[in-house]
N, C-alpha and C. Protein backbone atom coordinates (compact mmCIF):
# COMPACT_ATOMS: atom_id res chain seq x y z
N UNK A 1 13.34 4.62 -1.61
CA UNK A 1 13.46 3.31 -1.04
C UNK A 1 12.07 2.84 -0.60
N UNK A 2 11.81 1.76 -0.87
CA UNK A 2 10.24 1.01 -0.31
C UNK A 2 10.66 0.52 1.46
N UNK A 3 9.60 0.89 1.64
CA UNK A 3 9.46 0.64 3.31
C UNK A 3 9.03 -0.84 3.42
N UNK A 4 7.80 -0.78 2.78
CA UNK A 4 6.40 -1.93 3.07
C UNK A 4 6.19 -2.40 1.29
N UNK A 5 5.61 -3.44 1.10
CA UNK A 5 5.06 -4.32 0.34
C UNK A 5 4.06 -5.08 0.81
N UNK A 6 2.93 -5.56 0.65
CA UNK A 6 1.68 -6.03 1.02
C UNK A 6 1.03 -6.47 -0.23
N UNK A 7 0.60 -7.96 -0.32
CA UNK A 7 -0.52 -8.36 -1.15
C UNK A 7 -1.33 -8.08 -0.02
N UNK A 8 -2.69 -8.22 -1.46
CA UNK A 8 -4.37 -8.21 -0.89
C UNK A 8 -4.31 -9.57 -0.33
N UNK A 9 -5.53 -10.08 0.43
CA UNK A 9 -5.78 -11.23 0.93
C UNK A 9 -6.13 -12.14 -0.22
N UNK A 10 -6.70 -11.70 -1.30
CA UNK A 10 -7.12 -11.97 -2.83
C UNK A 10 -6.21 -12.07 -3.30
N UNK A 11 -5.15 -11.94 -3.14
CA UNK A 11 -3.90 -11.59 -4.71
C UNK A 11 -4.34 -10.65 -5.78
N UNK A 12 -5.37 -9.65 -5.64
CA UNK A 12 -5.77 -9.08 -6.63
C UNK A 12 -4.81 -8.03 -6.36
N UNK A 13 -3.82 -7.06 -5.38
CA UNK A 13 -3.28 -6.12 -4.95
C UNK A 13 -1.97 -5.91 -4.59
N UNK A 14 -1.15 -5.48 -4.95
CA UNK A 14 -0.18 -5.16 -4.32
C UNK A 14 0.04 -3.60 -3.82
N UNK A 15 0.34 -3.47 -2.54
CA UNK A 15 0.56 -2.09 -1.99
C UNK A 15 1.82 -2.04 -1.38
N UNK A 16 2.05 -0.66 -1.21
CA UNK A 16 3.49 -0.05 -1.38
C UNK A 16 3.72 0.88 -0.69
N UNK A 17 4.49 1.06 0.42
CA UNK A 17 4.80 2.73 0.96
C UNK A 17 6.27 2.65 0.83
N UNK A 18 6.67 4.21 0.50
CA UNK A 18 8.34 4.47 0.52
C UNK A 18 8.60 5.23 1.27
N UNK A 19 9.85 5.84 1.34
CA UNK A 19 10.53 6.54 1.97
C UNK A 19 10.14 8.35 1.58
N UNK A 20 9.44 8.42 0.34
CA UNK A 20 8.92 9.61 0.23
C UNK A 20 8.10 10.29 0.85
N UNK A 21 7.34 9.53 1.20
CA UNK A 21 5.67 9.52 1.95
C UNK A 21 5.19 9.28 1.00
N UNK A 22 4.80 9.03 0.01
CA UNK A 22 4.27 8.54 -0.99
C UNK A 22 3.62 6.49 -0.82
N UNK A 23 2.55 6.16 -1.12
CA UNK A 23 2.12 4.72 -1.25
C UNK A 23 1.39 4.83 -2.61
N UNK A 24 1.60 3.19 -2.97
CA UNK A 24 0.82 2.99 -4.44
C UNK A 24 0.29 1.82 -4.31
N UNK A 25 -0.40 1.75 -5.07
CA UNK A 25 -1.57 0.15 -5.31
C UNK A 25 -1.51 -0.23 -6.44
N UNK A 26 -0.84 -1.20 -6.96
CA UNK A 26 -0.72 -1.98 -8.23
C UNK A 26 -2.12 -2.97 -8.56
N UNK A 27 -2.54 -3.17 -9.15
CA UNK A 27 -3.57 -3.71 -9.55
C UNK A 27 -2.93 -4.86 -10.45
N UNK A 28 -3.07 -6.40 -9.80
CA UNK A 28 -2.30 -7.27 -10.54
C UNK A 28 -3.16 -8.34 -11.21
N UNK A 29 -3.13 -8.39 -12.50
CA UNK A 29 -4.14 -9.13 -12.92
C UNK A 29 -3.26 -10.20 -13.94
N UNK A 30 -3.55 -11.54 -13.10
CA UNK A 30 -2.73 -12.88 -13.88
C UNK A 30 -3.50 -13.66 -14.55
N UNK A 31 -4.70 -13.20 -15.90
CA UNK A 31 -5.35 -13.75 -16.59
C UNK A 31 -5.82 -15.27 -16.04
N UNK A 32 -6.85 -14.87 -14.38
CA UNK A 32 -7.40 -15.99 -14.23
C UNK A 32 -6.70 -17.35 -13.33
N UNK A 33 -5.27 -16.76 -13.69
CA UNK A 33 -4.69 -18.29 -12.72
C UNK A 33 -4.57 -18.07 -11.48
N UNK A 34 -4.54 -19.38 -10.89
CA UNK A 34 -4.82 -19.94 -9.25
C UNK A 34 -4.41 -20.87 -9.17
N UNK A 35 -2.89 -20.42 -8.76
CA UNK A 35 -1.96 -21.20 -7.91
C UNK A 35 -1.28 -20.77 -6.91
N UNK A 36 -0.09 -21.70 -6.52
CA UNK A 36 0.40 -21.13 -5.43
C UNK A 36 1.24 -19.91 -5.25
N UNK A 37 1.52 -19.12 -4.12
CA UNK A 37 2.04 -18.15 -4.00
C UNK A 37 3.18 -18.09 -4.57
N UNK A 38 4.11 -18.67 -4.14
CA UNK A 38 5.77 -19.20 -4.54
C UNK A 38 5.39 -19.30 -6.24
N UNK A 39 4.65 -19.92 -7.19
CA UNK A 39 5.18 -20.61 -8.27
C UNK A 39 3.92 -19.27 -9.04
N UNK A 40 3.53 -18.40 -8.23
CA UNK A 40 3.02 -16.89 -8.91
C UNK A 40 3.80 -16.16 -8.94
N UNK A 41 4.68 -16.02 -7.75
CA UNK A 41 5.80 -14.68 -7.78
C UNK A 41 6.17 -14.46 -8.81
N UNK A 42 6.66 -14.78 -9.34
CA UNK A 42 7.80 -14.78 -10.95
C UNK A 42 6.68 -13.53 -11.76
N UNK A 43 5.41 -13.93 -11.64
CA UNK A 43 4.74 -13.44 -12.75
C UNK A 43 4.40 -12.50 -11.84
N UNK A 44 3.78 -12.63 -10.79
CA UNK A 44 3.28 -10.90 -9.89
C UNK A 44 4.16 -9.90 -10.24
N UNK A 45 5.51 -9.87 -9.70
CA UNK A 45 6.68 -9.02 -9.67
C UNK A 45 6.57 -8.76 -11.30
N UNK A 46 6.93 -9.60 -12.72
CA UNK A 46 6.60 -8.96 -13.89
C UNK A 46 5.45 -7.89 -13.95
N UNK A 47 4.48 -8.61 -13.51
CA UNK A 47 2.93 -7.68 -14.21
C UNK A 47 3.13 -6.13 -13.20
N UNK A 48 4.07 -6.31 -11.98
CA UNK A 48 4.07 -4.93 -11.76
C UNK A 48 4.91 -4.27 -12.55
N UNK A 49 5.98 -4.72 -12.78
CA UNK A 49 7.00 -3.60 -13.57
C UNK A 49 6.49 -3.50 -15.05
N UNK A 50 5.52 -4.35 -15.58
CA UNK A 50 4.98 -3.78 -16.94
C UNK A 50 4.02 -2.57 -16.77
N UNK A 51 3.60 -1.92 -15.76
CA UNK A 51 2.55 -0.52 -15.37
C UNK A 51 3.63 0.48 -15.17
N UNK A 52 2.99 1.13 -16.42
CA UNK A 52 3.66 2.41 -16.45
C UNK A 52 3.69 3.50 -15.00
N UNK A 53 2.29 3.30 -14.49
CA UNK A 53 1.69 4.05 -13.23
C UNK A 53 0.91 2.80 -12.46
N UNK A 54 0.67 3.40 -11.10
CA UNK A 54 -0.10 2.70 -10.31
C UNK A 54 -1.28 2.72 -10.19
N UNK A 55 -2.18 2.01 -10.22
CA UNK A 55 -3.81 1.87 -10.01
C UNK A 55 -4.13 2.66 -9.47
N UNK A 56 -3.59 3.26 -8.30
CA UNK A 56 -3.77 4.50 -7.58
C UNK A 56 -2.47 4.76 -6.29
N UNK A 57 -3.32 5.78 -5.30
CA UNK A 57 -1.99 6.10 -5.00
C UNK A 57 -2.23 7.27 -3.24
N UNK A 58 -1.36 7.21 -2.85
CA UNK A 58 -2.15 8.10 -1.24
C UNK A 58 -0.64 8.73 -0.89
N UNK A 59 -1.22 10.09 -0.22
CA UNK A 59 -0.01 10.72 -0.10
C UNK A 59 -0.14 10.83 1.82
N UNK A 60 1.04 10.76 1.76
CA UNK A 60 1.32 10.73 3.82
C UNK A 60 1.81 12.23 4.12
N UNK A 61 1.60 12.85 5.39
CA UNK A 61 1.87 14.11 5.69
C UNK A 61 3.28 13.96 5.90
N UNK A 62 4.25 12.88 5.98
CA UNK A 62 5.89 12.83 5.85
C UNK A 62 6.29 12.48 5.33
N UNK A 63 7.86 12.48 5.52
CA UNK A 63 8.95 11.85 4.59
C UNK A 63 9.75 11.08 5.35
N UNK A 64 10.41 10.02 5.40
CA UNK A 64 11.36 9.65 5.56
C UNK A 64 11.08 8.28 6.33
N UNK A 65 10.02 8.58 7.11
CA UNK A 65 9.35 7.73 8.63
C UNK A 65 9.00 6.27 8.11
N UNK A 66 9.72 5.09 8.30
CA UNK A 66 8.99 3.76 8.23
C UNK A 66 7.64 4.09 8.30
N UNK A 67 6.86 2.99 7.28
CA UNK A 67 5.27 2.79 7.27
C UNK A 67 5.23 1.56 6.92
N UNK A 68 4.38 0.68 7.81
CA UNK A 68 3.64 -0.32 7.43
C UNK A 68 1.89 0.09 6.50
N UNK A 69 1.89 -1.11 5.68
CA UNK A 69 0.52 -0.41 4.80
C UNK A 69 0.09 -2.05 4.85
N UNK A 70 -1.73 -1.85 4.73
CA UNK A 70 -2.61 -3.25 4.65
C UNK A 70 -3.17 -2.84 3.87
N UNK A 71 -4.38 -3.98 3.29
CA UNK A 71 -5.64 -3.39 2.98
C UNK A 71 -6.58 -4.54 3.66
N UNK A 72 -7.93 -3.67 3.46
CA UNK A 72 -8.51 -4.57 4.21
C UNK A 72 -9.35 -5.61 3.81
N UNK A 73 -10.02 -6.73 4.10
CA UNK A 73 -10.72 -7.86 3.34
C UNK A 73 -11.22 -7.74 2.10
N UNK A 74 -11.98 -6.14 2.02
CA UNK A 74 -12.98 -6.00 0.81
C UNK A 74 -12.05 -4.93 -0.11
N UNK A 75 -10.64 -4.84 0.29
CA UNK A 75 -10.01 -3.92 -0.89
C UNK A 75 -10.56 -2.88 -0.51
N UNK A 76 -10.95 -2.20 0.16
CA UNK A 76 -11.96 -0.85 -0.33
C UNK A 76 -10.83 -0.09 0.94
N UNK A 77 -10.44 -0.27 1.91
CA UNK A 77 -9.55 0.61 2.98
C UNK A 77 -7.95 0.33 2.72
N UNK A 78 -6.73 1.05 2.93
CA UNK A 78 -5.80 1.08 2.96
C UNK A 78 -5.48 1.67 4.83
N UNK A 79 -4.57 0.85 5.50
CA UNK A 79 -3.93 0.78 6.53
C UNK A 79 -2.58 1.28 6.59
N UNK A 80 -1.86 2.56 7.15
CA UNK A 80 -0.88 2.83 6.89
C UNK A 80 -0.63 3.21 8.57
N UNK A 81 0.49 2.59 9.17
CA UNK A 81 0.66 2.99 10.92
C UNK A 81 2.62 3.00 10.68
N UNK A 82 2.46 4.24 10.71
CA UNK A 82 3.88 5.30 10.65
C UNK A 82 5.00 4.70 12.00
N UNK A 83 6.24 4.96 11.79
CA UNK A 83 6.76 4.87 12.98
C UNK A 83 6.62 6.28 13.73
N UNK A 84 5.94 7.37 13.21
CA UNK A 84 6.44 8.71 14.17
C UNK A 84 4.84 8.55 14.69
N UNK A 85 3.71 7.56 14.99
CA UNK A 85 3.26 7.21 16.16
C UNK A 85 1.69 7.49 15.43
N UNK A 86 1.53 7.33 14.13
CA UNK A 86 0.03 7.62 13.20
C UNK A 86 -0.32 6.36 12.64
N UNK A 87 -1.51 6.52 12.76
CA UNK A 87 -2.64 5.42 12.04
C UNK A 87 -3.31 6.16 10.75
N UNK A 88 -3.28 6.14 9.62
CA UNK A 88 -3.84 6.65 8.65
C UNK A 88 -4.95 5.33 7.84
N UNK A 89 -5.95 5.92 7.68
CA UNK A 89 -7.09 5.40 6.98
C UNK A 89 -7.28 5.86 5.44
N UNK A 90 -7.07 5.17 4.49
CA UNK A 90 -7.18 6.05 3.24
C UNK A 90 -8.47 4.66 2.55
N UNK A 91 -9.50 5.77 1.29
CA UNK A 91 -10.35 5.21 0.84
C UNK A 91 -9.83 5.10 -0.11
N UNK A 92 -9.73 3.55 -0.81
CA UNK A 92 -9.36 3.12 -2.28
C UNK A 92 -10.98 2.70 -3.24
N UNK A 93 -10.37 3.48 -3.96
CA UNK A 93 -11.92 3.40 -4.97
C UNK A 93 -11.92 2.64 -5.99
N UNK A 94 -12.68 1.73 -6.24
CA UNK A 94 -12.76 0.54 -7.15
C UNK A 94 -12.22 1.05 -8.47
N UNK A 95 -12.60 2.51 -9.01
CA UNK A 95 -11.73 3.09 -10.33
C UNK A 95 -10.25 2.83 -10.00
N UNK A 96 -9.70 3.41 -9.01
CA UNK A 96 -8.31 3.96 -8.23
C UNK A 96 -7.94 5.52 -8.73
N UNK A 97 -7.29 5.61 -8.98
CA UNK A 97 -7.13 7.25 -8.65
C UNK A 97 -6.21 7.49 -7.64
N UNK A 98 -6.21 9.01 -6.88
CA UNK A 98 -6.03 9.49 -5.88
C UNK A 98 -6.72 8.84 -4.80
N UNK A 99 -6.18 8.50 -3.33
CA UNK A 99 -7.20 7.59 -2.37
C UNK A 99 -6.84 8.96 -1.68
N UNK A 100 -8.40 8.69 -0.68
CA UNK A 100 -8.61 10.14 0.13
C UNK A 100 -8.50 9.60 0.97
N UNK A 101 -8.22 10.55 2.29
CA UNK A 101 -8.07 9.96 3.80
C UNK A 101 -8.84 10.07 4.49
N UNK A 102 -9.26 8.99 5.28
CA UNK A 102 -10.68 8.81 5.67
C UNK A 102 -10.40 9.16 7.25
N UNK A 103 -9.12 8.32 7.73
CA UNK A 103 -9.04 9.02 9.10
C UNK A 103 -7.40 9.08 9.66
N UNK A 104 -7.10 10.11 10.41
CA UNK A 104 -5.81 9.98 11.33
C UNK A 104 -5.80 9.93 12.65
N UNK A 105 -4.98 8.91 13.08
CA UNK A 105 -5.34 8.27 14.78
C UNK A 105 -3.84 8.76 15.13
N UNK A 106 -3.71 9.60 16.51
CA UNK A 106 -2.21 9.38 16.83
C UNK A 106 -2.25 8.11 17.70
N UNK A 107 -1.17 7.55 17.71
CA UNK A 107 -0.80 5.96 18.25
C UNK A 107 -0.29 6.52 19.74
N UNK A 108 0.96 7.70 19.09
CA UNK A 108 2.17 8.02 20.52
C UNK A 108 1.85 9.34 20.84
N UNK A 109 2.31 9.46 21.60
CA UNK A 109 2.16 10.88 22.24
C UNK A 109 3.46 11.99 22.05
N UNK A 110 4.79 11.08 21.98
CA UNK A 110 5.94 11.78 22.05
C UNK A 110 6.32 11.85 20.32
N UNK A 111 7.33 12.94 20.06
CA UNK A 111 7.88 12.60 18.85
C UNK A 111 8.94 12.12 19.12
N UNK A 112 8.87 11.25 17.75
CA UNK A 112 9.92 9.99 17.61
C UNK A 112 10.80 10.52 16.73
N UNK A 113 11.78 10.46 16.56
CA UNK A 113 12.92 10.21 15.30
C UNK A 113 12.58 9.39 13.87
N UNK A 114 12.42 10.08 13.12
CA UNK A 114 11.96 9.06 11.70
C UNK A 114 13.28 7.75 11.29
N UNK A 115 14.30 8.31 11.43
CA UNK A 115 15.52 7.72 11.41
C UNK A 115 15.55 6.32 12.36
């Protein structure tokens, strides 16, 4: 099950966290056009389900736990803040690939219920 969905601030991105611990980064490329959000959808949502795989991809130390995911202005950071009380930093590399984790912040102090 997908938790989170996130475009880039660009529309060049779409990012993804699920219920696996697993996140992905689609790399969406609409040959050049620039229009509006609403009258792109149709075609964003296609150009993802035509990728066999994802541009790249970051793995979370859980399973199950809501995640919100960003990226940040320049594409280059991924934002992932867990409900069981983590801030994760992952580096997305202009190739894509595997993204490495750059940093983990605890948010909470207590454990939470992923549920």
């Amino acid at each position: 099950m997908v938790h989170d969905l996130r475009f880039s601030s660009d529309g060049c991105f779409l990012i993804m966290t699920s219920e696996t611990g697993t996140g992905h980064v689609f790399k969406l490329d609409l040959g050049g056009k620039k229009s509006g959000f609403f009258s792109r959808i149709g075609e964003i949502v296609s150009t993802v389900y035509e990728y066999e795989r994802s541009f790249a991809s970051f793995n979370l130390k859980y399973e199950g736990a809501h995640a919100c995911c960003a990226l940040s202005e320049d594409n280059s950071r991924i934002f992932v803040a867990s409900a069981l009380g983590y801030m994760h930093t992952f580096v997305l590399e202009p190739e894509g690939g595997e993204c490495r984790m750059e940093s983990e912040v605890v948010l909470l102090q207590e454990d939470i219920d992923p549920q």
